[in-house]
Protein backbone atom coordinates (compact mmCIF):
# COMPACT_ATOMS: atom_id res chain seq x y z
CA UNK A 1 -44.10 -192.57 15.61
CA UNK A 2 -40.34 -192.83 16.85
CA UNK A 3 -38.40 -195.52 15.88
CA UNK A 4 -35.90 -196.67 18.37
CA UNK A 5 -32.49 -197.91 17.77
CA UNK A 6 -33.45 -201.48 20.22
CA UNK A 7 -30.40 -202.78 18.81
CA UNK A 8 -26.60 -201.50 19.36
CA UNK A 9 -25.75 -200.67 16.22
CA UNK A 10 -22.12 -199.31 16.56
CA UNK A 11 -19.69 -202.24 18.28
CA UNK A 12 -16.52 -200.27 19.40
CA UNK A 13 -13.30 -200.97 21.01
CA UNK A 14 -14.39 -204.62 20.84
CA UNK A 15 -11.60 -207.23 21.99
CA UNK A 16 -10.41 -209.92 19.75
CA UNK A 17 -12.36 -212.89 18.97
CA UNK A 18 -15.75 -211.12 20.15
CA UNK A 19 -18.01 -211.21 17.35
CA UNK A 20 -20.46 -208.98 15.36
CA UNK A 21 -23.22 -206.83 17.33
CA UNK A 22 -25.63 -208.10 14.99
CA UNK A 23 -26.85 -211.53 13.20
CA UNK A 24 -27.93 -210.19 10.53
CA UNK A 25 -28.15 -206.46 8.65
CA UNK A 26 -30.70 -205.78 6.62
CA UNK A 27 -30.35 -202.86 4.02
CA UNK A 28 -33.44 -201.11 3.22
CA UNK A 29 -36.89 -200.69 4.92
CA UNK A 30 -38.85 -200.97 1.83
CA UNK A 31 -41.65 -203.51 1.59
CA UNK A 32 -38.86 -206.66 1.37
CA UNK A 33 -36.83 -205.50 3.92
CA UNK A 34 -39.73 -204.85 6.55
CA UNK A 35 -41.12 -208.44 5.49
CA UNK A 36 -37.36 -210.07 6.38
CA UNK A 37 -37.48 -207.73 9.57
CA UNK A 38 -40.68 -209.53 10.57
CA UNK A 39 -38.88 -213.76 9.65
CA UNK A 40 -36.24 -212.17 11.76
CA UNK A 41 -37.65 -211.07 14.73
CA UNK A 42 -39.81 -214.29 14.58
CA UNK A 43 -36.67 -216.22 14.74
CA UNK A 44 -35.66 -214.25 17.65
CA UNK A 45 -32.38 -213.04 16.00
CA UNK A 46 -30.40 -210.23 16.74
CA UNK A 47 -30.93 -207.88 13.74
CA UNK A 48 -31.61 -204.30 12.38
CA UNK A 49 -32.72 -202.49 9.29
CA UNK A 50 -30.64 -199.57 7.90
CA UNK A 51 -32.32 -197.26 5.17
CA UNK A 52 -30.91 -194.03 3.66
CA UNK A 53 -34.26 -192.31 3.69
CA UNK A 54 -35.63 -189.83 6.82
CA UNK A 55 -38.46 -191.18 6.98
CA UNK A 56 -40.46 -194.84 6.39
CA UNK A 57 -41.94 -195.21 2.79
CA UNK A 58 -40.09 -191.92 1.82
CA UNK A 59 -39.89 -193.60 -1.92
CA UNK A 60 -43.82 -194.16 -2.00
CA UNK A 61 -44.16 -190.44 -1.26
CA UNK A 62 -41.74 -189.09 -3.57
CA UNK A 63 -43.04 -190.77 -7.23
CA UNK A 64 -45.86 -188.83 -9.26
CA UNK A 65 -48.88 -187.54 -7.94
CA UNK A 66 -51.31 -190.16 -9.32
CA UNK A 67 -49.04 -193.10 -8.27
CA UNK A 68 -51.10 -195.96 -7.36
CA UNK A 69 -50.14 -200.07 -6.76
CA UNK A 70 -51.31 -202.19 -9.85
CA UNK A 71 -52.97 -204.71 -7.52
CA UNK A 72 -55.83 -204.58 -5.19
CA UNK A 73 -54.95 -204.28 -1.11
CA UNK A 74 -55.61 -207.82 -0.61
CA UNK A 75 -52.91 -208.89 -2.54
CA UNK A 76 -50.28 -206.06 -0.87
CA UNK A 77 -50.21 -206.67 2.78
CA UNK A 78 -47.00 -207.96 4.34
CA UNK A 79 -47.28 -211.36 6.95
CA UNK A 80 -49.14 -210.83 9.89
CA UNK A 81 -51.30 -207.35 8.82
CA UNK A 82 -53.99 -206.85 6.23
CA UNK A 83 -53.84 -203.89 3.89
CA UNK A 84 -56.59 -201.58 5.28
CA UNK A 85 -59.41 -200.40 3.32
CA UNK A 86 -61.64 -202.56 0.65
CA UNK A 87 -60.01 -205.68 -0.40
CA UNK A 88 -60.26 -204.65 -3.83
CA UNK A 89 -59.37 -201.39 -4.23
CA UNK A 90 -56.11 -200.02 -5.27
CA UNK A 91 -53.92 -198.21 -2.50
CA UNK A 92 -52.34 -194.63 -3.25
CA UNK A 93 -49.00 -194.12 -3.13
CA UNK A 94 -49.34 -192.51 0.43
CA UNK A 95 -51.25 -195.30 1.72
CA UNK A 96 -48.53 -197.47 0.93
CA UNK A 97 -45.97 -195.31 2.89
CA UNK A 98 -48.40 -194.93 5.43
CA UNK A 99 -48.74 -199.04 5.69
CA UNK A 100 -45.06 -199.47 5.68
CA UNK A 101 -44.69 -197.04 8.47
CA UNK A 102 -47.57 -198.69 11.15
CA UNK A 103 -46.28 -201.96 10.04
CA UNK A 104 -42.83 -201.19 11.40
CA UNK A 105 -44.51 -199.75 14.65
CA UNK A 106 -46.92 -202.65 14.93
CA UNK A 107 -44.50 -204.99 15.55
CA UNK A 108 -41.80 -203.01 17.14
CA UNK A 109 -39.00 -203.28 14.56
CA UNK A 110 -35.64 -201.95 14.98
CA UNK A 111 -35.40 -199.54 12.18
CA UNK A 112 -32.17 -197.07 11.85
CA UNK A 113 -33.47 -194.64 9.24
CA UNK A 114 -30.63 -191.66 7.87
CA UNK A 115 -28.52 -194.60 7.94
CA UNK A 116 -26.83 -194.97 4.35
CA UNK A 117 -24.67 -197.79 3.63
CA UNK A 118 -21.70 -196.26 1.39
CA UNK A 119 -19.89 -199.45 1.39
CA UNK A 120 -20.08 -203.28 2.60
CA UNK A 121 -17.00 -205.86 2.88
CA UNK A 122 -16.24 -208.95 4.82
CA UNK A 123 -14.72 -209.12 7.76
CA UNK A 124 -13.56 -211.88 10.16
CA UNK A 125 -16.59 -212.29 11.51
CA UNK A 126 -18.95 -211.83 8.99
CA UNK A 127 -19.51 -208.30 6.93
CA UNK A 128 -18.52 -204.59 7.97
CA UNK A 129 -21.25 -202.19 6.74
CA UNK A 130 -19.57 -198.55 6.54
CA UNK A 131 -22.93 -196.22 7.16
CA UNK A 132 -23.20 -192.36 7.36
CA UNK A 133 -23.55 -193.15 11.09
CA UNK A 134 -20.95 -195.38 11.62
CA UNK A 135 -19.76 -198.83 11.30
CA UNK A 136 -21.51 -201.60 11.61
CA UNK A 137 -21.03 -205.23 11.74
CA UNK A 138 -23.14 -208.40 11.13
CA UNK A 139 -22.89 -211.99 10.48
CA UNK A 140 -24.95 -211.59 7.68
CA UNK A 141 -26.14 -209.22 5.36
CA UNK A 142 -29.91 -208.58 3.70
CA UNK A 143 -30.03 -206.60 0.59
CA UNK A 144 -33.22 -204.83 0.42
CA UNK A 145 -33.05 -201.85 -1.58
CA UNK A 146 -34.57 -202.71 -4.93
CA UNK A 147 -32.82 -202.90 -8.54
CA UNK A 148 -34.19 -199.32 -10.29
CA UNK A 149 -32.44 -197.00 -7.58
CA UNK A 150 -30.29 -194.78 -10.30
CA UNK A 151 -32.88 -193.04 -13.18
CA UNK A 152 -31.60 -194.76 -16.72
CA UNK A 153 -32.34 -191.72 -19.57
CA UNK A 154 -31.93 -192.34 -23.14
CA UNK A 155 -29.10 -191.72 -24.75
CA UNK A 156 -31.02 -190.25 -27.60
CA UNK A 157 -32.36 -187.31 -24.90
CA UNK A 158 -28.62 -185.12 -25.11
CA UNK A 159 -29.66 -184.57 -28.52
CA UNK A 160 -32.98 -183.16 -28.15
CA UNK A 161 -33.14 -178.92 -28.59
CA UNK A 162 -32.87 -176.92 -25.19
CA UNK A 163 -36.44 -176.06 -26.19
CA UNK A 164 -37.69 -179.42 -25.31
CA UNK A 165 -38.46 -180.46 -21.43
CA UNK A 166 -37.56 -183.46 -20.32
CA UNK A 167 -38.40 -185.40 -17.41
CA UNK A 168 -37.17 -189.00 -16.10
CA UNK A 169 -40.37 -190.57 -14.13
CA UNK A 170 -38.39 -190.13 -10.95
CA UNK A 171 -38.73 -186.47 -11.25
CA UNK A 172 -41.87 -186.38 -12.52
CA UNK A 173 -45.39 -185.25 -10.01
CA UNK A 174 -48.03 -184.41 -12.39
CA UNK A 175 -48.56 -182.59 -15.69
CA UNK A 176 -48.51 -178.78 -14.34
CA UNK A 177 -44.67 -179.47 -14.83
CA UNK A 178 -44.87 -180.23 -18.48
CA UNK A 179 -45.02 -176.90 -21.22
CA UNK A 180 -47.93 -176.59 -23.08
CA UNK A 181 -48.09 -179.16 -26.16
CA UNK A 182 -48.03 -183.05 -27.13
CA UNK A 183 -46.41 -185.08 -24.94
CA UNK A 184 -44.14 -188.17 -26.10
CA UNK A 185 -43.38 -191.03 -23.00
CA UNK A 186 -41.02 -193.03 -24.11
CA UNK A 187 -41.14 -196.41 -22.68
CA UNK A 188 -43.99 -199.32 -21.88
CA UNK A 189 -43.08 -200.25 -18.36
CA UNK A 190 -45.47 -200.01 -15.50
CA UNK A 191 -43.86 -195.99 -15.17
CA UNK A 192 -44.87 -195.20 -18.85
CA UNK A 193 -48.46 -195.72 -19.09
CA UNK A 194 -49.14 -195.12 -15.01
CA UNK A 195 -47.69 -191.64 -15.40
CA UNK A 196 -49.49 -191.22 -19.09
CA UNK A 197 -52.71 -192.08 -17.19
CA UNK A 198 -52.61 -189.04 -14.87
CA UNK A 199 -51.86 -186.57 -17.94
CA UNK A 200 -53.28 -184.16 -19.21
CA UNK A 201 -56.68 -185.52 -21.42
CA UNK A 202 -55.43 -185.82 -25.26
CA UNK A 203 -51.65 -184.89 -24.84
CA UNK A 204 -49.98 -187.91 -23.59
CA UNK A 205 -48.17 -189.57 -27.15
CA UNK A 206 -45.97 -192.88 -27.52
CA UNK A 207 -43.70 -192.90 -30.18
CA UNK A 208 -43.82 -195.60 -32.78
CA UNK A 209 -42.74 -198.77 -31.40
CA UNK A 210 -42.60 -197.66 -27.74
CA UNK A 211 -44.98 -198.42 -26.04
CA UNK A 212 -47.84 -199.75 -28.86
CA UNK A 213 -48.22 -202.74 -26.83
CA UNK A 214 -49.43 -201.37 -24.05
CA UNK A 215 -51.72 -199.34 -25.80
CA UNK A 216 -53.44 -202.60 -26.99
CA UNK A 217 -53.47 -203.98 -24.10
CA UNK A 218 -55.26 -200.78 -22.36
CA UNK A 219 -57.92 -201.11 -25.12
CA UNK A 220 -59.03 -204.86 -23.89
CA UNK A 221 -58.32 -204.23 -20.09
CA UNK A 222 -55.60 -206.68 -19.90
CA UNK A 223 -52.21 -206.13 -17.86
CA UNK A 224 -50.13 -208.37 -19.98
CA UNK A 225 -48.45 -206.92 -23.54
CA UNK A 226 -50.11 -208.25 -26.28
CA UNK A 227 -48.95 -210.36 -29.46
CA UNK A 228 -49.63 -208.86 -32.36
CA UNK A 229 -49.42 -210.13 -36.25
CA UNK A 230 -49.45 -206.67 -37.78
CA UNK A 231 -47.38 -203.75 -36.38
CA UNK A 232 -50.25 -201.29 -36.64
CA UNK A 233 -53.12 -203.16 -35.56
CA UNK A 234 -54.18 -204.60 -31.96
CA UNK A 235 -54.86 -208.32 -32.16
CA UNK A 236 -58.51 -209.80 -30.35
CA UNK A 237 -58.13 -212.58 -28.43
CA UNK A 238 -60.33 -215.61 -28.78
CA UNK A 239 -63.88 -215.07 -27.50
CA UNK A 240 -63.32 -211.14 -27.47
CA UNK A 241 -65.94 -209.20 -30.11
């Protein structure tokens, strides 16, 4: 698929009092910014959505090997277009870039991929968007891009031995990368136990207090943390044997 630029995104030598080329930017072409795209275009505004990446769902197809959503498709489609495949099964990660990508061409979007914003201030008119294309100017501005875009490491990993591999979950594809040995993942988020699950059988390891509530809650087959009364015990629910 090529995406075409259907919008003018660079609004030179323009005389005084004109205004922006756009109504609105949006910044990122991830699943938020590709649902706005849609309200947009539906409102018949002038718009256009800028993304760093090379290529649509480039940060589905870059996370570990096993990677897949933590709900079924019919909960993951965007407005106007079903996820495909079985309503309850649970997408890969390239299905999910592959979606993302035949949604945009579906419904025609203008999306201006290799087009990082390195900076975004007002202006007159609205908001100046300095990209690695160019400048370019809207009368409002969409953030899209997601909170967890910079890895956050430990502070307790610098003093770890050379000896010892490390790996943020950003860098991470699938155990073939880790050296032979136990395996500690520190931290219970959905990256924790998802990557843990693809491991190796027998060497994935939380450390004590990290990640204990997840194990209980793998044990039941809930999603949800669970409270617990004694730190080395899971707690039943009611109605649970």
């Amino acid at each position: 698929m090529t995406l075409t630029n259907t919008v003018t995104l660079e609004h030179r030598g323009r005389a005084k009092g004109d205004g922006p080329a756009l109504d609105v930017a949006v910044v990122g072409a991830g699943q938020a910014g590709l649902a706005m795209a849609w309200h947009l275009r539906r409102h018949g505004l002038r718009f256009a959505v800028l993304d760093a990446a090379s290529q649509l769902g480039q940060a589905w197809r870059t996370r570990w090997d096993s990677l897949r959503l933590f709900t079924p498709a019919r909960f993951d489609e965007l407005p106007e277009m079903p996820f495909p495949g079985p309503a309850e099964h649970y997408p890969t990660k390239e299905q999910v870039a592959d979606y993302l990508h035949d949604y945009a061409a579906a419904f025609e979007l203008p999306i201006h991929l290799d087009h990082r914003v390195l900076r975004l201030s007002s202006d007159p008119d609205g908001y100046r968007l300095q990209t690695t294309r160019g400048v370019v100017r809207a009368r409002q501005v969409v953030v899209a891009t997601g909170p967890f875009q910079t890895p956050h490491l430990p502070e307790i990993g610098a003093g770890l031995a050379r000896g010892v591999t490390q790996l943020h979950s950003s860098a991470y594809r699938n155990p073939a990368q880790l050296a032979a040995g136990p395996v500690l993942v520190v931290g219970d988020g959905n990256s924790g136990p998802r990557a843990r699950a693809g491991r190796t059988p027998g060497r994935g390891r939380y450390p004590p207090g990290v990640g204990r509530r997840a194990r209980c809650s793998a044990r039941r087959g809930r999603r949800r943390p669970a409270r617990r009364r004694h730190p080395h015990r899971c707690r039943r629910p009611a109605g649970h044997a």
